[in-house]
Each structure stands twice: as C-alpha cells, then as structure tokens.
C-alpha atoms as a PDB file:
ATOM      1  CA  UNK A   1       0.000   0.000   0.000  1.00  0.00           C
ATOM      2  CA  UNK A   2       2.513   2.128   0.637  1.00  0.00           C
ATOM      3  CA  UNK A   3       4.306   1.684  -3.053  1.00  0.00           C
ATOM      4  CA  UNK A   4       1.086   2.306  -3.944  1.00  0.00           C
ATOM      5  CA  UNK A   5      -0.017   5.576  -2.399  1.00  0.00           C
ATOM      6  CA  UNK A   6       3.676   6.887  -3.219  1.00  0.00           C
ATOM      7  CA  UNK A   7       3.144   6.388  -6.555  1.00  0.00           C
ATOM      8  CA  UNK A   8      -0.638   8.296  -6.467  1.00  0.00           C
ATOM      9  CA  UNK A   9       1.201  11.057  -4.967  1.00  0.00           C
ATOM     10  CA  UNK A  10       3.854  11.156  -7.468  1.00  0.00           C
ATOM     11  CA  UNK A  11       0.960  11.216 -10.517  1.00  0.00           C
ATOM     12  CA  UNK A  12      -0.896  13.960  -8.676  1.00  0.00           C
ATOM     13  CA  UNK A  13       2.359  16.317  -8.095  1.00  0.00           C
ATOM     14  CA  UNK A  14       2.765  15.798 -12.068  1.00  0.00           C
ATOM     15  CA  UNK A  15      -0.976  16.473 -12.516  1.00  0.00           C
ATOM     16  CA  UNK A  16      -0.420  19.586 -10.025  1.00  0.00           C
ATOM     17  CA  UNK A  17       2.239  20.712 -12.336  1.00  0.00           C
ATOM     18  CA  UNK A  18       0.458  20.691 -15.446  1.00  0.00           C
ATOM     19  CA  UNK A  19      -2.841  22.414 -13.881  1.00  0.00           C
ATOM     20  CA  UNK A  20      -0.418  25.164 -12.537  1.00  0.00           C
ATOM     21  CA  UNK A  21       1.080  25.431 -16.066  1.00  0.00           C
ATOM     22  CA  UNK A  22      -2.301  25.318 -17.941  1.00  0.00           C
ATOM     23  CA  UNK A  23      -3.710  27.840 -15.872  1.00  0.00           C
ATOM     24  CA  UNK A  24      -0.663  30.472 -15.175  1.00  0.00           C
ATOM     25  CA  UNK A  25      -0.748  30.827 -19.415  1.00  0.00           C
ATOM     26  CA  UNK A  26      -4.804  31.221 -19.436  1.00  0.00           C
ATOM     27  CA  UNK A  27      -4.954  33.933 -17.258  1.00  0.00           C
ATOM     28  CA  UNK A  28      -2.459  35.845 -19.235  1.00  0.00           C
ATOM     29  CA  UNK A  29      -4.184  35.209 -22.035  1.00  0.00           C
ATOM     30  CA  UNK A  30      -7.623  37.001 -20.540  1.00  0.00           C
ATOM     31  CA  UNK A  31      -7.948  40.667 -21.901  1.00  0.00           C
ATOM     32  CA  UNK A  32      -6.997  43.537 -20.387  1.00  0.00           C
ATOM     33  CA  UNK A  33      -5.184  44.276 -16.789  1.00  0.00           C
ATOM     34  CA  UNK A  34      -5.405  43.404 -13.378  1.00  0.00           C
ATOM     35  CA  UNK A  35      -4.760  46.828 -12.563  1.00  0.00           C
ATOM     36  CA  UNK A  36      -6.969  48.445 -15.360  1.00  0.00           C
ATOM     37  CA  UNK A  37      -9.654  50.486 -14.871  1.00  0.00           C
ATOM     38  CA  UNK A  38     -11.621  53.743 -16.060  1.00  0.00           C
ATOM     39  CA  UNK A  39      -9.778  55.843 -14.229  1.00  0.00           C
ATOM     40  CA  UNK A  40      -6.162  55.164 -14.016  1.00  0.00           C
ATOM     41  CA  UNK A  41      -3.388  56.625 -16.473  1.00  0.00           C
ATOM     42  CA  UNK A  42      -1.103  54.569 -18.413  1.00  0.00           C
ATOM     43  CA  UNK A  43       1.732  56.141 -16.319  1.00  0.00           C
ATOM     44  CA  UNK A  44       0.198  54.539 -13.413  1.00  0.00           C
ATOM     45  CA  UNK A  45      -1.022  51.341 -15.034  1.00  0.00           C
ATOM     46  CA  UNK A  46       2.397  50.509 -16.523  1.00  0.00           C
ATOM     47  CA  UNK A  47       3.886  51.349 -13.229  1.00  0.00           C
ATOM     48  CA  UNK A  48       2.399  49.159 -11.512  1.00  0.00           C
ATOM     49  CA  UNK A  49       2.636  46.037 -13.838  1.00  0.00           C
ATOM     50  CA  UNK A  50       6.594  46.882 -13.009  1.00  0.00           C
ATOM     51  CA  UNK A  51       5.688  46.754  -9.230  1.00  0.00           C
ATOM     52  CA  UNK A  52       4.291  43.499 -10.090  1.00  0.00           C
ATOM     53  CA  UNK A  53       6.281  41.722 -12.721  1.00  0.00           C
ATOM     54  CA  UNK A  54       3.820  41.602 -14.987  1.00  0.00           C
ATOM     55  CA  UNK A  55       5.797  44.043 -17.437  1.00  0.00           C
ATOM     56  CA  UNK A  56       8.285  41.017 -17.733  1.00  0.00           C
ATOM     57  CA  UNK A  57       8.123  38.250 -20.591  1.00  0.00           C
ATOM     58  CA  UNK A  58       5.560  35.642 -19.820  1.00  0.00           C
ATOM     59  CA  UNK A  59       7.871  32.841 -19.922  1.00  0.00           C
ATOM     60  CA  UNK A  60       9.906  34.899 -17.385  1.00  0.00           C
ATOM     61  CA  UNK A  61       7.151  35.052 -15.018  1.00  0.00           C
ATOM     62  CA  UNK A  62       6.003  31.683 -14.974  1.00  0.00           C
ATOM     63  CA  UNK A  63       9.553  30.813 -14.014  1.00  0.00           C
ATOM     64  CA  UNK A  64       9.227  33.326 -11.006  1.00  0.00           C
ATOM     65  CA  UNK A  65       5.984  32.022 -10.047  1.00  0.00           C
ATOM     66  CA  UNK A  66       6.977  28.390  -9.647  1.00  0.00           C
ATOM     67  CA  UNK A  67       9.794  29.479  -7.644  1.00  0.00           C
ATOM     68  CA  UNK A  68       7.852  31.113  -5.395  1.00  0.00           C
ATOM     69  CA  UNK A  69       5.360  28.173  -5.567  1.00  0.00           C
ATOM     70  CA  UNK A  70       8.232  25.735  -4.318  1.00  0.00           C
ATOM     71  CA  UNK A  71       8.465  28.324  -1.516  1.00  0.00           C
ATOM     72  CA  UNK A  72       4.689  27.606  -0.113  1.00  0.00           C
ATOM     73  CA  UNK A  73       3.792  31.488  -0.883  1.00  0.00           C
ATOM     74  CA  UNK A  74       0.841  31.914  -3.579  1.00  0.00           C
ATOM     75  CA  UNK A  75       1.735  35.379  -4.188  1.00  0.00           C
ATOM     76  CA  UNK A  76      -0.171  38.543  -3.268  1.00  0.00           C
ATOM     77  CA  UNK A  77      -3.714  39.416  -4.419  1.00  0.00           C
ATOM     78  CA  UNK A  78      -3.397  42.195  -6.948  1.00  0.00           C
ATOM     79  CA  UNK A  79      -6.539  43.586  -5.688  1.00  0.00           C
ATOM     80  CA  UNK A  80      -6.000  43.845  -1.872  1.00  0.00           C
ATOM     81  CA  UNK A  81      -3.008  45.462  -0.463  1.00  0.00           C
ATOM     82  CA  UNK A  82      -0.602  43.854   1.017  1.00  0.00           C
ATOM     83  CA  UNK A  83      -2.851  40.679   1.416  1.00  0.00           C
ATOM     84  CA  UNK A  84      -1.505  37.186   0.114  1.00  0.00           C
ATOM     85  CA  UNK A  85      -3.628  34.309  -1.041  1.00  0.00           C
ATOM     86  CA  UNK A  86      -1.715  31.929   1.424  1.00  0.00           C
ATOM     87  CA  UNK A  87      -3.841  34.334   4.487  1.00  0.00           C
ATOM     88  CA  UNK A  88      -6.899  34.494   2.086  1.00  0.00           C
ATOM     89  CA  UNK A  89      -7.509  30.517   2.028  1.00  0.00           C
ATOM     90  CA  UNK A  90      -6.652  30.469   5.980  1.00  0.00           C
ATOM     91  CA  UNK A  91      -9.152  32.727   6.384  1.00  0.00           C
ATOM     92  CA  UNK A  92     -11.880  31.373   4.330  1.00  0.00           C
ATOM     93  CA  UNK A  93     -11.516  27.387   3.680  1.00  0.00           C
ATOM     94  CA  UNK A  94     -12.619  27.266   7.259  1.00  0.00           C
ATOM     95  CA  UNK A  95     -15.892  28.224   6.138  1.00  0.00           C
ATOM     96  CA  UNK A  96     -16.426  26.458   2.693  1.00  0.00           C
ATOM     97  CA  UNK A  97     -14.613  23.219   4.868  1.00  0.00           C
ATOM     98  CA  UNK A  98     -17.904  23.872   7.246  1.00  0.00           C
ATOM     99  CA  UNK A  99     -20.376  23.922   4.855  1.00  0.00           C
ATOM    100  CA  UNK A 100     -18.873  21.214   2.409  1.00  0.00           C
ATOM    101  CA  UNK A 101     -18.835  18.610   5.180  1.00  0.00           C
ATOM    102  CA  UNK A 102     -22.266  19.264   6.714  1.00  0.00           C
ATOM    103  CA  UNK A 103     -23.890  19.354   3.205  1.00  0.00           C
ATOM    104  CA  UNK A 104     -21.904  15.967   2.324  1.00  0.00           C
ATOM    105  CA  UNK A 105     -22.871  14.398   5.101  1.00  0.00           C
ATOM    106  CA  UNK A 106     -26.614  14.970   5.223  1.00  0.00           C
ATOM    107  CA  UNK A 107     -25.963  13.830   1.692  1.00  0.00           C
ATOM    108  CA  UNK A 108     -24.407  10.479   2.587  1.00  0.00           C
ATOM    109  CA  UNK A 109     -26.936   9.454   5.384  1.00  0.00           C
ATOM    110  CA  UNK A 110     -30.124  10.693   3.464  1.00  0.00           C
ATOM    111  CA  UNK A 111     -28.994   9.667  -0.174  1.00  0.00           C
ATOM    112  CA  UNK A 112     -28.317   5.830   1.201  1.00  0.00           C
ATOM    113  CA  UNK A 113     -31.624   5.782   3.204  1.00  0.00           C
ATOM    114  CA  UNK A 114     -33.645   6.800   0.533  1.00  0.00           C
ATOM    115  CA  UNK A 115     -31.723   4.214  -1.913  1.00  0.00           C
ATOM    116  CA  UNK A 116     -32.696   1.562   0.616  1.00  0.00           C
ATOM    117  CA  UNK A 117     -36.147   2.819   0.185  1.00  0.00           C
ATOM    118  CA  UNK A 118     -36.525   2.344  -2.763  1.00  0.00           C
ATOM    119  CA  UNK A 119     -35.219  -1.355  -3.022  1.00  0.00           C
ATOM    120  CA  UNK A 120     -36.712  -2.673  -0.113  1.00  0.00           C
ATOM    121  CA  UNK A 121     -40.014  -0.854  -0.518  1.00  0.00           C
ATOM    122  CA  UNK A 122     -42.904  -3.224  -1.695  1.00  0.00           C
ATOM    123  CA  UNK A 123     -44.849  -0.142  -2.935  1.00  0.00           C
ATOM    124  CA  UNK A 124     -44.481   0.696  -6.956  1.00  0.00           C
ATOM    125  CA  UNK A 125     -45.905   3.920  -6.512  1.00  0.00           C
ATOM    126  CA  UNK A 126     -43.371   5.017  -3.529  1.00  0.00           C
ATOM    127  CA  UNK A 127     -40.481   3.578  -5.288  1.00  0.00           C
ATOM    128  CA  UNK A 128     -41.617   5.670  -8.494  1.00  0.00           C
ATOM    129  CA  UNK A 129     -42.020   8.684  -6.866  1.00  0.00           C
ATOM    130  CA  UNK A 130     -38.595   8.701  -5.854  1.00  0.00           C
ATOM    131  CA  UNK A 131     -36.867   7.509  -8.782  1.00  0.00           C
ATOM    132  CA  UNK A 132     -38.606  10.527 -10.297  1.00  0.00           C
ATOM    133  CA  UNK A 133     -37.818  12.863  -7.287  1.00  0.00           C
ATOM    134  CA  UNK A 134     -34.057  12.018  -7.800  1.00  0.00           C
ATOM    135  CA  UNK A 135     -33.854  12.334 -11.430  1.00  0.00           C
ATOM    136  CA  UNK A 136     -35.555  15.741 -11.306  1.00  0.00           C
ATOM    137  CA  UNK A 137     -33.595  16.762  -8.842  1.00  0.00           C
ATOM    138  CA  UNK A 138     -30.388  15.074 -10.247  1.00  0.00           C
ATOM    139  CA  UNK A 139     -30.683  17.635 -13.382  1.00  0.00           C
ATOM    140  CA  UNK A 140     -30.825  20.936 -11.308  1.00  0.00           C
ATOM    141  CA  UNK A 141     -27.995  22.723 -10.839  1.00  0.00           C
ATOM    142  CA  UNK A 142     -26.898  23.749  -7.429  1.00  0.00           C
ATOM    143  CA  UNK A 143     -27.007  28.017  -8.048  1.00  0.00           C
ATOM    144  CA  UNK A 144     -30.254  27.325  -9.566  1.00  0.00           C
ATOM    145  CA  UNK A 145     -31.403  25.678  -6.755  1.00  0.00           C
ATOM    146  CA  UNK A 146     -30.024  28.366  -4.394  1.00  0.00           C
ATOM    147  CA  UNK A 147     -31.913  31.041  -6.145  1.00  0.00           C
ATOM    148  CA  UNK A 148     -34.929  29.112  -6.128  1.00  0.00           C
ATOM    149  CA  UNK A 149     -34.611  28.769  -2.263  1.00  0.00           C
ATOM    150  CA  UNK A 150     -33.834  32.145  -1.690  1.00  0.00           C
ATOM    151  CA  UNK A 151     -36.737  33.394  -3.890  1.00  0.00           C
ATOM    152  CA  UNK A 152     -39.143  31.662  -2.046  1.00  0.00           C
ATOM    153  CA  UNK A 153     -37.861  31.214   1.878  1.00  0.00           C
ATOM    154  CA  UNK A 154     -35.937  34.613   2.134  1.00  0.00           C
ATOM    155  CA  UNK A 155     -37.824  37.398  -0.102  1.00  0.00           C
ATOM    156  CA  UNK A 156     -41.667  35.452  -0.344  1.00  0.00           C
ATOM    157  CA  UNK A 157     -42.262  33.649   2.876  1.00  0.00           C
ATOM    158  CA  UNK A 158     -39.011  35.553   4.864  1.00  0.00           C
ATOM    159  CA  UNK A 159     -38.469  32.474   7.367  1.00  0.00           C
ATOM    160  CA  UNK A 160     -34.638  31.906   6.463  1.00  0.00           C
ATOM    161  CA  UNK A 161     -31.914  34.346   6.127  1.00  0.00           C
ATOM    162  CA  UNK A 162     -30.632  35.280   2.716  1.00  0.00           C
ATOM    163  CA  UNK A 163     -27.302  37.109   3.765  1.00  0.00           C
ATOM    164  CA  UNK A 164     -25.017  34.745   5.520  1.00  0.00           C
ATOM    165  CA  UNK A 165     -24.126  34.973   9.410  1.00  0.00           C
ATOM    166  CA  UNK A 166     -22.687  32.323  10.423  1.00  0.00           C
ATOM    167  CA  UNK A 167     -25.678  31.530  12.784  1.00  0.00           C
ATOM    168  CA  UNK A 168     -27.266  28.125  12.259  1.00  0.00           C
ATOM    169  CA  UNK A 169     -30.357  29.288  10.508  1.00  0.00           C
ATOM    170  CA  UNK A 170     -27.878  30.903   7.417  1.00  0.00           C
ATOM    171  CA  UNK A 171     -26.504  27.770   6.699  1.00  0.00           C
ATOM    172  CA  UNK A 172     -30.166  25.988   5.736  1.00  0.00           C
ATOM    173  CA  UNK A 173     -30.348  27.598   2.375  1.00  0.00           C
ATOM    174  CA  UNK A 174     -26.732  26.865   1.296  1.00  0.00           C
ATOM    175  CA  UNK A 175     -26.284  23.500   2.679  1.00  0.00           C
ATOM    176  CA  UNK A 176     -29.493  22.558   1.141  1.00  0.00           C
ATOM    177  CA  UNK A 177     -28.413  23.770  -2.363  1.00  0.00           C
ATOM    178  CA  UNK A 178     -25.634  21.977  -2.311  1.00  0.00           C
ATOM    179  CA  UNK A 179     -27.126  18.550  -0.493  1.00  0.00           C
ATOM    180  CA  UNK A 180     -29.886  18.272  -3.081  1.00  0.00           C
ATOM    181  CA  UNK A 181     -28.111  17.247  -6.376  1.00  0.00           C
ATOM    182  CA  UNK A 182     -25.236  14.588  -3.852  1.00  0.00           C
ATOM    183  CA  UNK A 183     -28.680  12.899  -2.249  1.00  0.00           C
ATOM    184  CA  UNK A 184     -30.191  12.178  -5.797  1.00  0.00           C
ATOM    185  CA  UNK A 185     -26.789  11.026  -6.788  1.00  0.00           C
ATOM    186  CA  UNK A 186     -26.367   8.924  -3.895  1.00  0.00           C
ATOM    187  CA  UNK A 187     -29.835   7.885  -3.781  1.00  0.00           C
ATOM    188  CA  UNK A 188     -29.307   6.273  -7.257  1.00  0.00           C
ATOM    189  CA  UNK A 189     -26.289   4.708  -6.558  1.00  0.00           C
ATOM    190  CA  UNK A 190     -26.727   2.622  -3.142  1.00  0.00           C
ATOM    191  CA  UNK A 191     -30.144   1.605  -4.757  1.00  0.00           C
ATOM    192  CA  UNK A 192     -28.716   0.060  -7.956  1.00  0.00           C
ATOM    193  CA  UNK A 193     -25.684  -1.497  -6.016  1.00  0.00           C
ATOM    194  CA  UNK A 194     -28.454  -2.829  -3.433  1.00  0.00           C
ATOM    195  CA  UNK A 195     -30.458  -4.198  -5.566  1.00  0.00           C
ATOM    196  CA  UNK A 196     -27.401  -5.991  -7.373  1.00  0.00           C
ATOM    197  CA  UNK A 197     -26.237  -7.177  -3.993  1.00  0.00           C
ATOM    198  CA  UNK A 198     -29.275  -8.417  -3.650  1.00  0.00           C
ATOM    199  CA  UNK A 199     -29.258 -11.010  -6.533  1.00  0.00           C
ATOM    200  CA  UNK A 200     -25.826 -12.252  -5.377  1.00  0.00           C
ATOM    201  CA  UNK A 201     -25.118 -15.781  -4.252  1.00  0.00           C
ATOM    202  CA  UNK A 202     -24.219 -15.076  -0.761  1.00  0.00           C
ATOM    203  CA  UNK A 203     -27.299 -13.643   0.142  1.00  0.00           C
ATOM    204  CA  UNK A 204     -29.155 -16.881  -0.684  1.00  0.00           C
ATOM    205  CA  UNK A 205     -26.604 -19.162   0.983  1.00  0.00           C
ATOM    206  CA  UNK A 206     -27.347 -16.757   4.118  1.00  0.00           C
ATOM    207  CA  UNK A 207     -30.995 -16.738   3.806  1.00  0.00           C
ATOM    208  CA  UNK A 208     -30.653 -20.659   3.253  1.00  0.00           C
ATOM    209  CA  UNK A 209     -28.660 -20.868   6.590  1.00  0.00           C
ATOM    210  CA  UNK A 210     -31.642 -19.538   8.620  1.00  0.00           C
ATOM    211  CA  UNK A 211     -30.158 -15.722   8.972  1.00  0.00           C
ATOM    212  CA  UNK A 212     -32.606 -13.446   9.210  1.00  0.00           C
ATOM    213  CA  UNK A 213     -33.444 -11.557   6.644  1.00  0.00           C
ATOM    214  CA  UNK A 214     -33.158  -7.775   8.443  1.00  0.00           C
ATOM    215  CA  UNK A 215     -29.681  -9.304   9.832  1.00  0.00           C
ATOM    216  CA  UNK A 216     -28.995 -10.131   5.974  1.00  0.00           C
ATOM    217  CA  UNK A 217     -30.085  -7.261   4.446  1.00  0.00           C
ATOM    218  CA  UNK A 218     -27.891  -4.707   6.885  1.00  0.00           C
ATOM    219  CA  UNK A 219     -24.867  -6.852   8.066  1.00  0.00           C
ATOM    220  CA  UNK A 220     -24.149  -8.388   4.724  1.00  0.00           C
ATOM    221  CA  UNK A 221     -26.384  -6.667   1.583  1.00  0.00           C
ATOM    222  CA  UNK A 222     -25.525  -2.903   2.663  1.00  0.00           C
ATOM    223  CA  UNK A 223     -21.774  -3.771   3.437  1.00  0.00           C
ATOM    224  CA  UNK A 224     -21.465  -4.649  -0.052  1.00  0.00           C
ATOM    225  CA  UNK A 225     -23.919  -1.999  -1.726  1.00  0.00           C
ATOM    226  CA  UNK A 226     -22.367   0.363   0.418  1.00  0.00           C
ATOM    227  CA  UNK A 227     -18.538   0.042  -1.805  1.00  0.00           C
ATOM    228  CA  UNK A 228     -19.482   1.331  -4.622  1.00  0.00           C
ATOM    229  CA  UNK A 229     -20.426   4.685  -2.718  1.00  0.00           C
ATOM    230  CA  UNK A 230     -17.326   4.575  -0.550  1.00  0.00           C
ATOM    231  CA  UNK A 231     -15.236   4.774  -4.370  1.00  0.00           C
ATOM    232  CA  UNK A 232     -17.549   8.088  -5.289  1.00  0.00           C
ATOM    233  CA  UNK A 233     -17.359   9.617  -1.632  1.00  0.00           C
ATOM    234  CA  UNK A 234     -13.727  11.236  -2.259  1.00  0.00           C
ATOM    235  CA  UNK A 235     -14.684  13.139  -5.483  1.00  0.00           C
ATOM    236  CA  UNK A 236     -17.829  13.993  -4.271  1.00  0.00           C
ATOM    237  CA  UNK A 237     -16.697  15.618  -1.139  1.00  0.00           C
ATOM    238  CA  UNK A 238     -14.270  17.555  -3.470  1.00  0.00           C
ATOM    239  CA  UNK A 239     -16.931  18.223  -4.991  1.00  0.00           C
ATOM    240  CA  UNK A 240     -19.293  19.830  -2.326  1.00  0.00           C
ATOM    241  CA  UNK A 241     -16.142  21.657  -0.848  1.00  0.00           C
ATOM    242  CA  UNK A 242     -15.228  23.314  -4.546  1.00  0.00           C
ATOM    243  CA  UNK A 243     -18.634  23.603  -5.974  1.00  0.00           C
ATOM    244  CA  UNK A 244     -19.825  25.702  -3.293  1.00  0.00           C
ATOM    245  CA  UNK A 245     -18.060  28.654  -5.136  1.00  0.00           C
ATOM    246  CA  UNK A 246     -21.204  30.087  -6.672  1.00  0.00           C
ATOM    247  CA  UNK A 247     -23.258  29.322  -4.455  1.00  0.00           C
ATOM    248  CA  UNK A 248     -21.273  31.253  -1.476  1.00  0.00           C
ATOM    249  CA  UNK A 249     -21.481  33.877  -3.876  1.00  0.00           C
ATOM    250  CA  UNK A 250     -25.034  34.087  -4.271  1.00  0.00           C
ATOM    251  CA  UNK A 251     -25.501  34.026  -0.365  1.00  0.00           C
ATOM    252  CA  UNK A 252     -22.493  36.358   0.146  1.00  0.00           C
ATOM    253  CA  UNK A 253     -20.578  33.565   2.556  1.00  0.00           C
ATOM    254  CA  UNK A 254     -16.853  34.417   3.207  1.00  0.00           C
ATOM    255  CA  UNK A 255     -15.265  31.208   2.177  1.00  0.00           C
ATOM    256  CA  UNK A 256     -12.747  30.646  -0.962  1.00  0.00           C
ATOM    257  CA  UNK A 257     -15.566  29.923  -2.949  1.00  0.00           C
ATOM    258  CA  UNK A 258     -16.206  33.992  -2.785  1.00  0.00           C
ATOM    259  CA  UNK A 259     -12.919  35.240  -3.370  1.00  0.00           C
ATOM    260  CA  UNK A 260     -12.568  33.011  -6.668  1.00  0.00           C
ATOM    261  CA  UNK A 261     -15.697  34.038  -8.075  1.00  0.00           C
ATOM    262  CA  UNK A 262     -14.033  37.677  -7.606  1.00  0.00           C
ATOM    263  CA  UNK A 263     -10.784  37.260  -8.382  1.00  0.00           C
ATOM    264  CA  UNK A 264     -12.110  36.306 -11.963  1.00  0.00           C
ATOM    265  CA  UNK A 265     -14.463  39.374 -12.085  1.00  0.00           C
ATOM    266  CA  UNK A 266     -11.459  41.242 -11.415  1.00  0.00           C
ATOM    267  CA  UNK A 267      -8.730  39.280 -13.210  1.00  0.00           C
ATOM    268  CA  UNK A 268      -6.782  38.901 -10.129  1.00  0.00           C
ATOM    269  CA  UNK A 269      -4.146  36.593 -11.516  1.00  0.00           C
ATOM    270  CA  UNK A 270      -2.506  35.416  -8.333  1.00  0.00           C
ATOM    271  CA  UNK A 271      -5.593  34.865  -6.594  1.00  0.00           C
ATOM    272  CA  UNK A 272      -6.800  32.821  -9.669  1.00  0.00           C
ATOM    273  CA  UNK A 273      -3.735  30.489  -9.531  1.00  0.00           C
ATOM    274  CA  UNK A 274      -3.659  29.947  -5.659  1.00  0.00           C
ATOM    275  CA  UNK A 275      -7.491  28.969  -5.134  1.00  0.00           C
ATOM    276  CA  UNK A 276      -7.197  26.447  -8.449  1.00  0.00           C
ATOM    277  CA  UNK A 277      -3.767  24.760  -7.224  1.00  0.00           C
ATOM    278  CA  UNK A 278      -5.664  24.414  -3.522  1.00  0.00           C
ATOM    279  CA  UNK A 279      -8.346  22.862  -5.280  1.00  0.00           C
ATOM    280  CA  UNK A 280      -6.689  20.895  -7.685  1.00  0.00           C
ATOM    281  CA  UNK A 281      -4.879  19.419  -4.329  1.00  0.00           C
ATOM    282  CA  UNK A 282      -7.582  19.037  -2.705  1.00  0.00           C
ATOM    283  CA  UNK A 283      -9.347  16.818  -5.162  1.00  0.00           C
ATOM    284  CA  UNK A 284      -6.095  14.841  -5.656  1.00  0.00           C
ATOM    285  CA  UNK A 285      -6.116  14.084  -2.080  1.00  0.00           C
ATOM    286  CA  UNK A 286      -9.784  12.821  -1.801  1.00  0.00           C
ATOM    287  CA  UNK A 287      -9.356  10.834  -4.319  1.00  0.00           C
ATOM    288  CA  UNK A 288      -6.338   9.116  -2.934  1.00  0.00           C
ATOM    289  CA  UNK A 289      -8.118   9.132   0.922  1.00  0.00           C
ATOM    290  CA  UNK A 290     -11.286   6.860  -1.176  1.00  0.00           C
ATOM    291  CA  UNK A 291      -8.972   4.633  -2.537  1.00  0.00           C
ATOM    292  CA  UNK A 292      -7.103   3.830   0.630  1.00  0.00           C
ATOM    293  CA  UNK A 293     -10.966   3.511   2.334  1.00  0.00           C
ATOM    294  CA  UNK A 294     -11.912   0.739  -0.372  1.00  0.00           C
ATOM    295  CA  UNK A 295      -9.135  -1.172   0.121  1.00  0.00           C
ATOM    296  CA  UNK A 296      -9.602  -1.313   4.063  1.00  0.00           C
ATOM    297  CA  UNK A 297     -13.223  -2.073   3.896  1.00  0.00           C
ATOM    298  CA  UNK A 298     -12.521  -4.333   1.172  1.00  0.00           C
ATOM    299  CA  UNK A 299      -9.460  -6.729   1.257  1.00  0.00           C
ATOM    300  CA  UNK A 300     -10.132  -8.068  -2.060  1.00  0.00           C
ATOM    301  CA  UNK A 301      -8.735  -4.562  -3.800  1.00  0.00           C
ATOM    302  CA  UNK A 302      -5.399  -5.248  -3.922  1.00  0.00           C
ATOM    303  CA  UNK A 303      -3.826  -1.305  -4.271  1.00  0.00           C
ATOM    304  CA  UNK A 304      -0.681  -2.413  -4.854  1.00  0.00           C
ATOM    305  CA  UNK A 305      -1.493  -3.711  -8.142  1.00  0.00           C
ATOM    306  CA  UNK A 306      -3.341  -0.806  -9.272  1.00  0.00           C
END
C-alpha cells in the first residue's frame, strides 16, 4: 500500500504541475489588466505592472511564479493590499470546509436511506415517486437551486436568512443547495448497487442458513452496496467543498468559494492560480483518501497492483 499511495502522490504532483502550467498561461491570455480600470493613467497602469512583474516576458514570469510556488507562498492578491492568497484561504476554507462537510454528510446518510427505500419498498408507486424525485432533482444545478430557495424562503415567505451569518439558521439555504443534487446522486447509486447485492449468491446461501433476513439485508447486503459509494465519496466531497463557489457567492458567505468568483471578475491573476492549485490538491487528495478507504473495507482490492 505504501508503493502504492507513493506512486498516487507522485501522478498527482505531475498532474499539479500541469494544472499550474495550464492555468498560469490562461490567465495571461484574458484581456486587459489586473490593474486596469476607467480611471487610471497609463503612467500609473504601466507602473504598476513593473511593481508586479507583470511588465516582464511571460515565460519569465512563470519561471518566477513556480519558484515562489516551491516556496509555499501563492503570491499577493493584486486587488487587496498587502494581502496574500496563502492568508486568504486560511481565512476562508474554514468556512467552505464547514459547509462542504455538513452538506456531504446529510448527503451520505439521506442519499443511502432513501436508496434503501426504494429497493426494499414493496410499494411501486413510492419507489416511483422517488426515482422521479431524484432524477428531477439530479438535473438541477446547485445556483439554480439556491436562487430558487432564496426566492421563495428569504424574499416570499421571509423564514430563512438570505445574507449569511454564520448563525445556524444561514446555513439551511446553502447546505441545502448543495445537499440536493449529492442525495439524488447517492440515492441512485446505493439503490442500484443494493439491488445488485441483492441477486448475489451469498445472500441466498445466508438466507438458506436460517439468517434473518433484516440481519442479511444490513450486516451483509448494505456492506457490499455500500462500496461502490465509498469509491464516489472522495470526489464527491471535493466536490461539495469546490462547488460551493457560486453558491457562497449568491448568499455572500466568506469562504474561498467567494474570493474566486471575484478574483475572476477582477482578473486577479494570483488569486486565480492559488485557489485552483488548492483545489486541484484538494481533489487529488480525496481521491487518494477513497482509494485507501476501499481497500480497508474491502481486502479483495489489492492497491498495490493498481
């Protein structure tokens, strides 16, 4: 295992490499300047691209970037003074952190209990409604859903908060947008891989050997259903921890997910490449963390071979 996660680590410094390449040259391709604006003269603007090394050949910066990079600083935010995206993710992933845990979590116990719903229930109609619940609610976006909410709890009925606080009730409306489309997802999943593990030998062998069938369905059937969520889990909690961007945007939380949506408004170059190397980590890492999980709960993976 250990060969093998040294090896996943090595592929996702490589893959870290090429995202920081790919996106360094794409925001220097975007028009115009950080540092441009209605107002300022050329004098000013051009000085300040100096301040900044952006006057400099782009091949030149890159090369002062990544050596800064191997240095753990991200650079300073072009927009805020003095202020350098290493303090601006301390400050904030706290908050999208919050919110992407609680929202994968409610997503993880109430996805798998409605997926055991629906292959256990003996009711067509209540197994229909919620294969059509989940694949309506599978095809809505999450900032869709977040204006929806806000529409109608915060301006029409005015029982939830639309501006975040931190206080419990502000996090309904953005954990919700964000649970909705993982619990469809997950709902889907368990109740395909239950109703396969269903079908499987074992389970008649067990039934055959006078086990109960409650003790077979959740000691042996949902063990088994249960691994093909466990390989999904680590992208999908990257997921609800990076797709939260809009949608702290739209309910003005301060997390990362904020300051990226701005930093692209505002073509804040540094800020752009700090937040999307974080990320990029961050999804490397989950993905890595599933792995390892599968192989625990399952000893026939054999990572090492992988």
């Amino acid at each position: 295992m250990v060969k093998y996660i040294i090896k996943r680590l090595a592929m996702g410094i490589v893959t870290l490499f090429f995202l920081v390449t790919v996106t360094f040259f794409l925001t220097r391709l975007m028009p115009g300047s950080p540092f441009e604006t209605d107002n300022i003269s050329p004098a000013i603007l051009a000085s300040l691209e100096e301040h900044y090394g952006l006057d400099k050949p782009v091949e030149e910066q890159y090369v002062l970037y990544l050596r800064e990079l191997l240095q753990g600083s991200l650079g300073i935010s072009y927009k805020k003074s003095n202020v350098s995206v290493n303090d601006l993710i301390k400050d904030g992933f706290p908050v999208t952190l919050k919110l992407g845990l609680i929202s994968f979590g409610i997503a993880l116990v109430v996805g798998t209990v409605i997926g055991v719903w629906m292959s256990v229930t003996k009711s067509e109609a209540v197994r229909g409604w919620l294969l059509a619940g989940s694949t309506v609610f599978i095809s809505i976006p999450g900032f869709v859903l977040a204006i929806v909410l806000m529409l109608v709890f915060g301006s029409e009925l005015k029982v939830l908060p639309v501006i975040f606080d931190g206080s419990f009730a502000s996090y309904i409306l953005p954990v919700t947008a964000l649970a909705v489309y993982p619990i469809a997802e997950v709902s889907r999943l368990v109740h395909s891989s239950y109703d396969d593990a269903m079908n499987q030998d074992y389970v008649t062998m067990a039934r055959a050997k006078g086990i109960s069938k409650k003790r077979v369905m959740f000691l042996h059937v949902l063990k088994n259903a249960l691994l093909p969520l466990i390989t999904v889990s680590g992208p999908m909690l990257a997921f609800q921890i990076t797709g939260s961007f809009v949608v702290e945007s739209i309910f003005t939380i301060p997390g990362i997910g904020k300051e990226f949506v701005n930093s692209v408004n505002n073509r804040d170059y540094t800020v752009i490449m700090g937040l999307t190397i974080f990320v990029g980590a961050i999804i490397i890492l989950a993905n890595l963390l599933s792995d390892i999980i599968c192989a625990m709960v399952d000893p026939r993976i054999k990572l090492g071979k992988s």
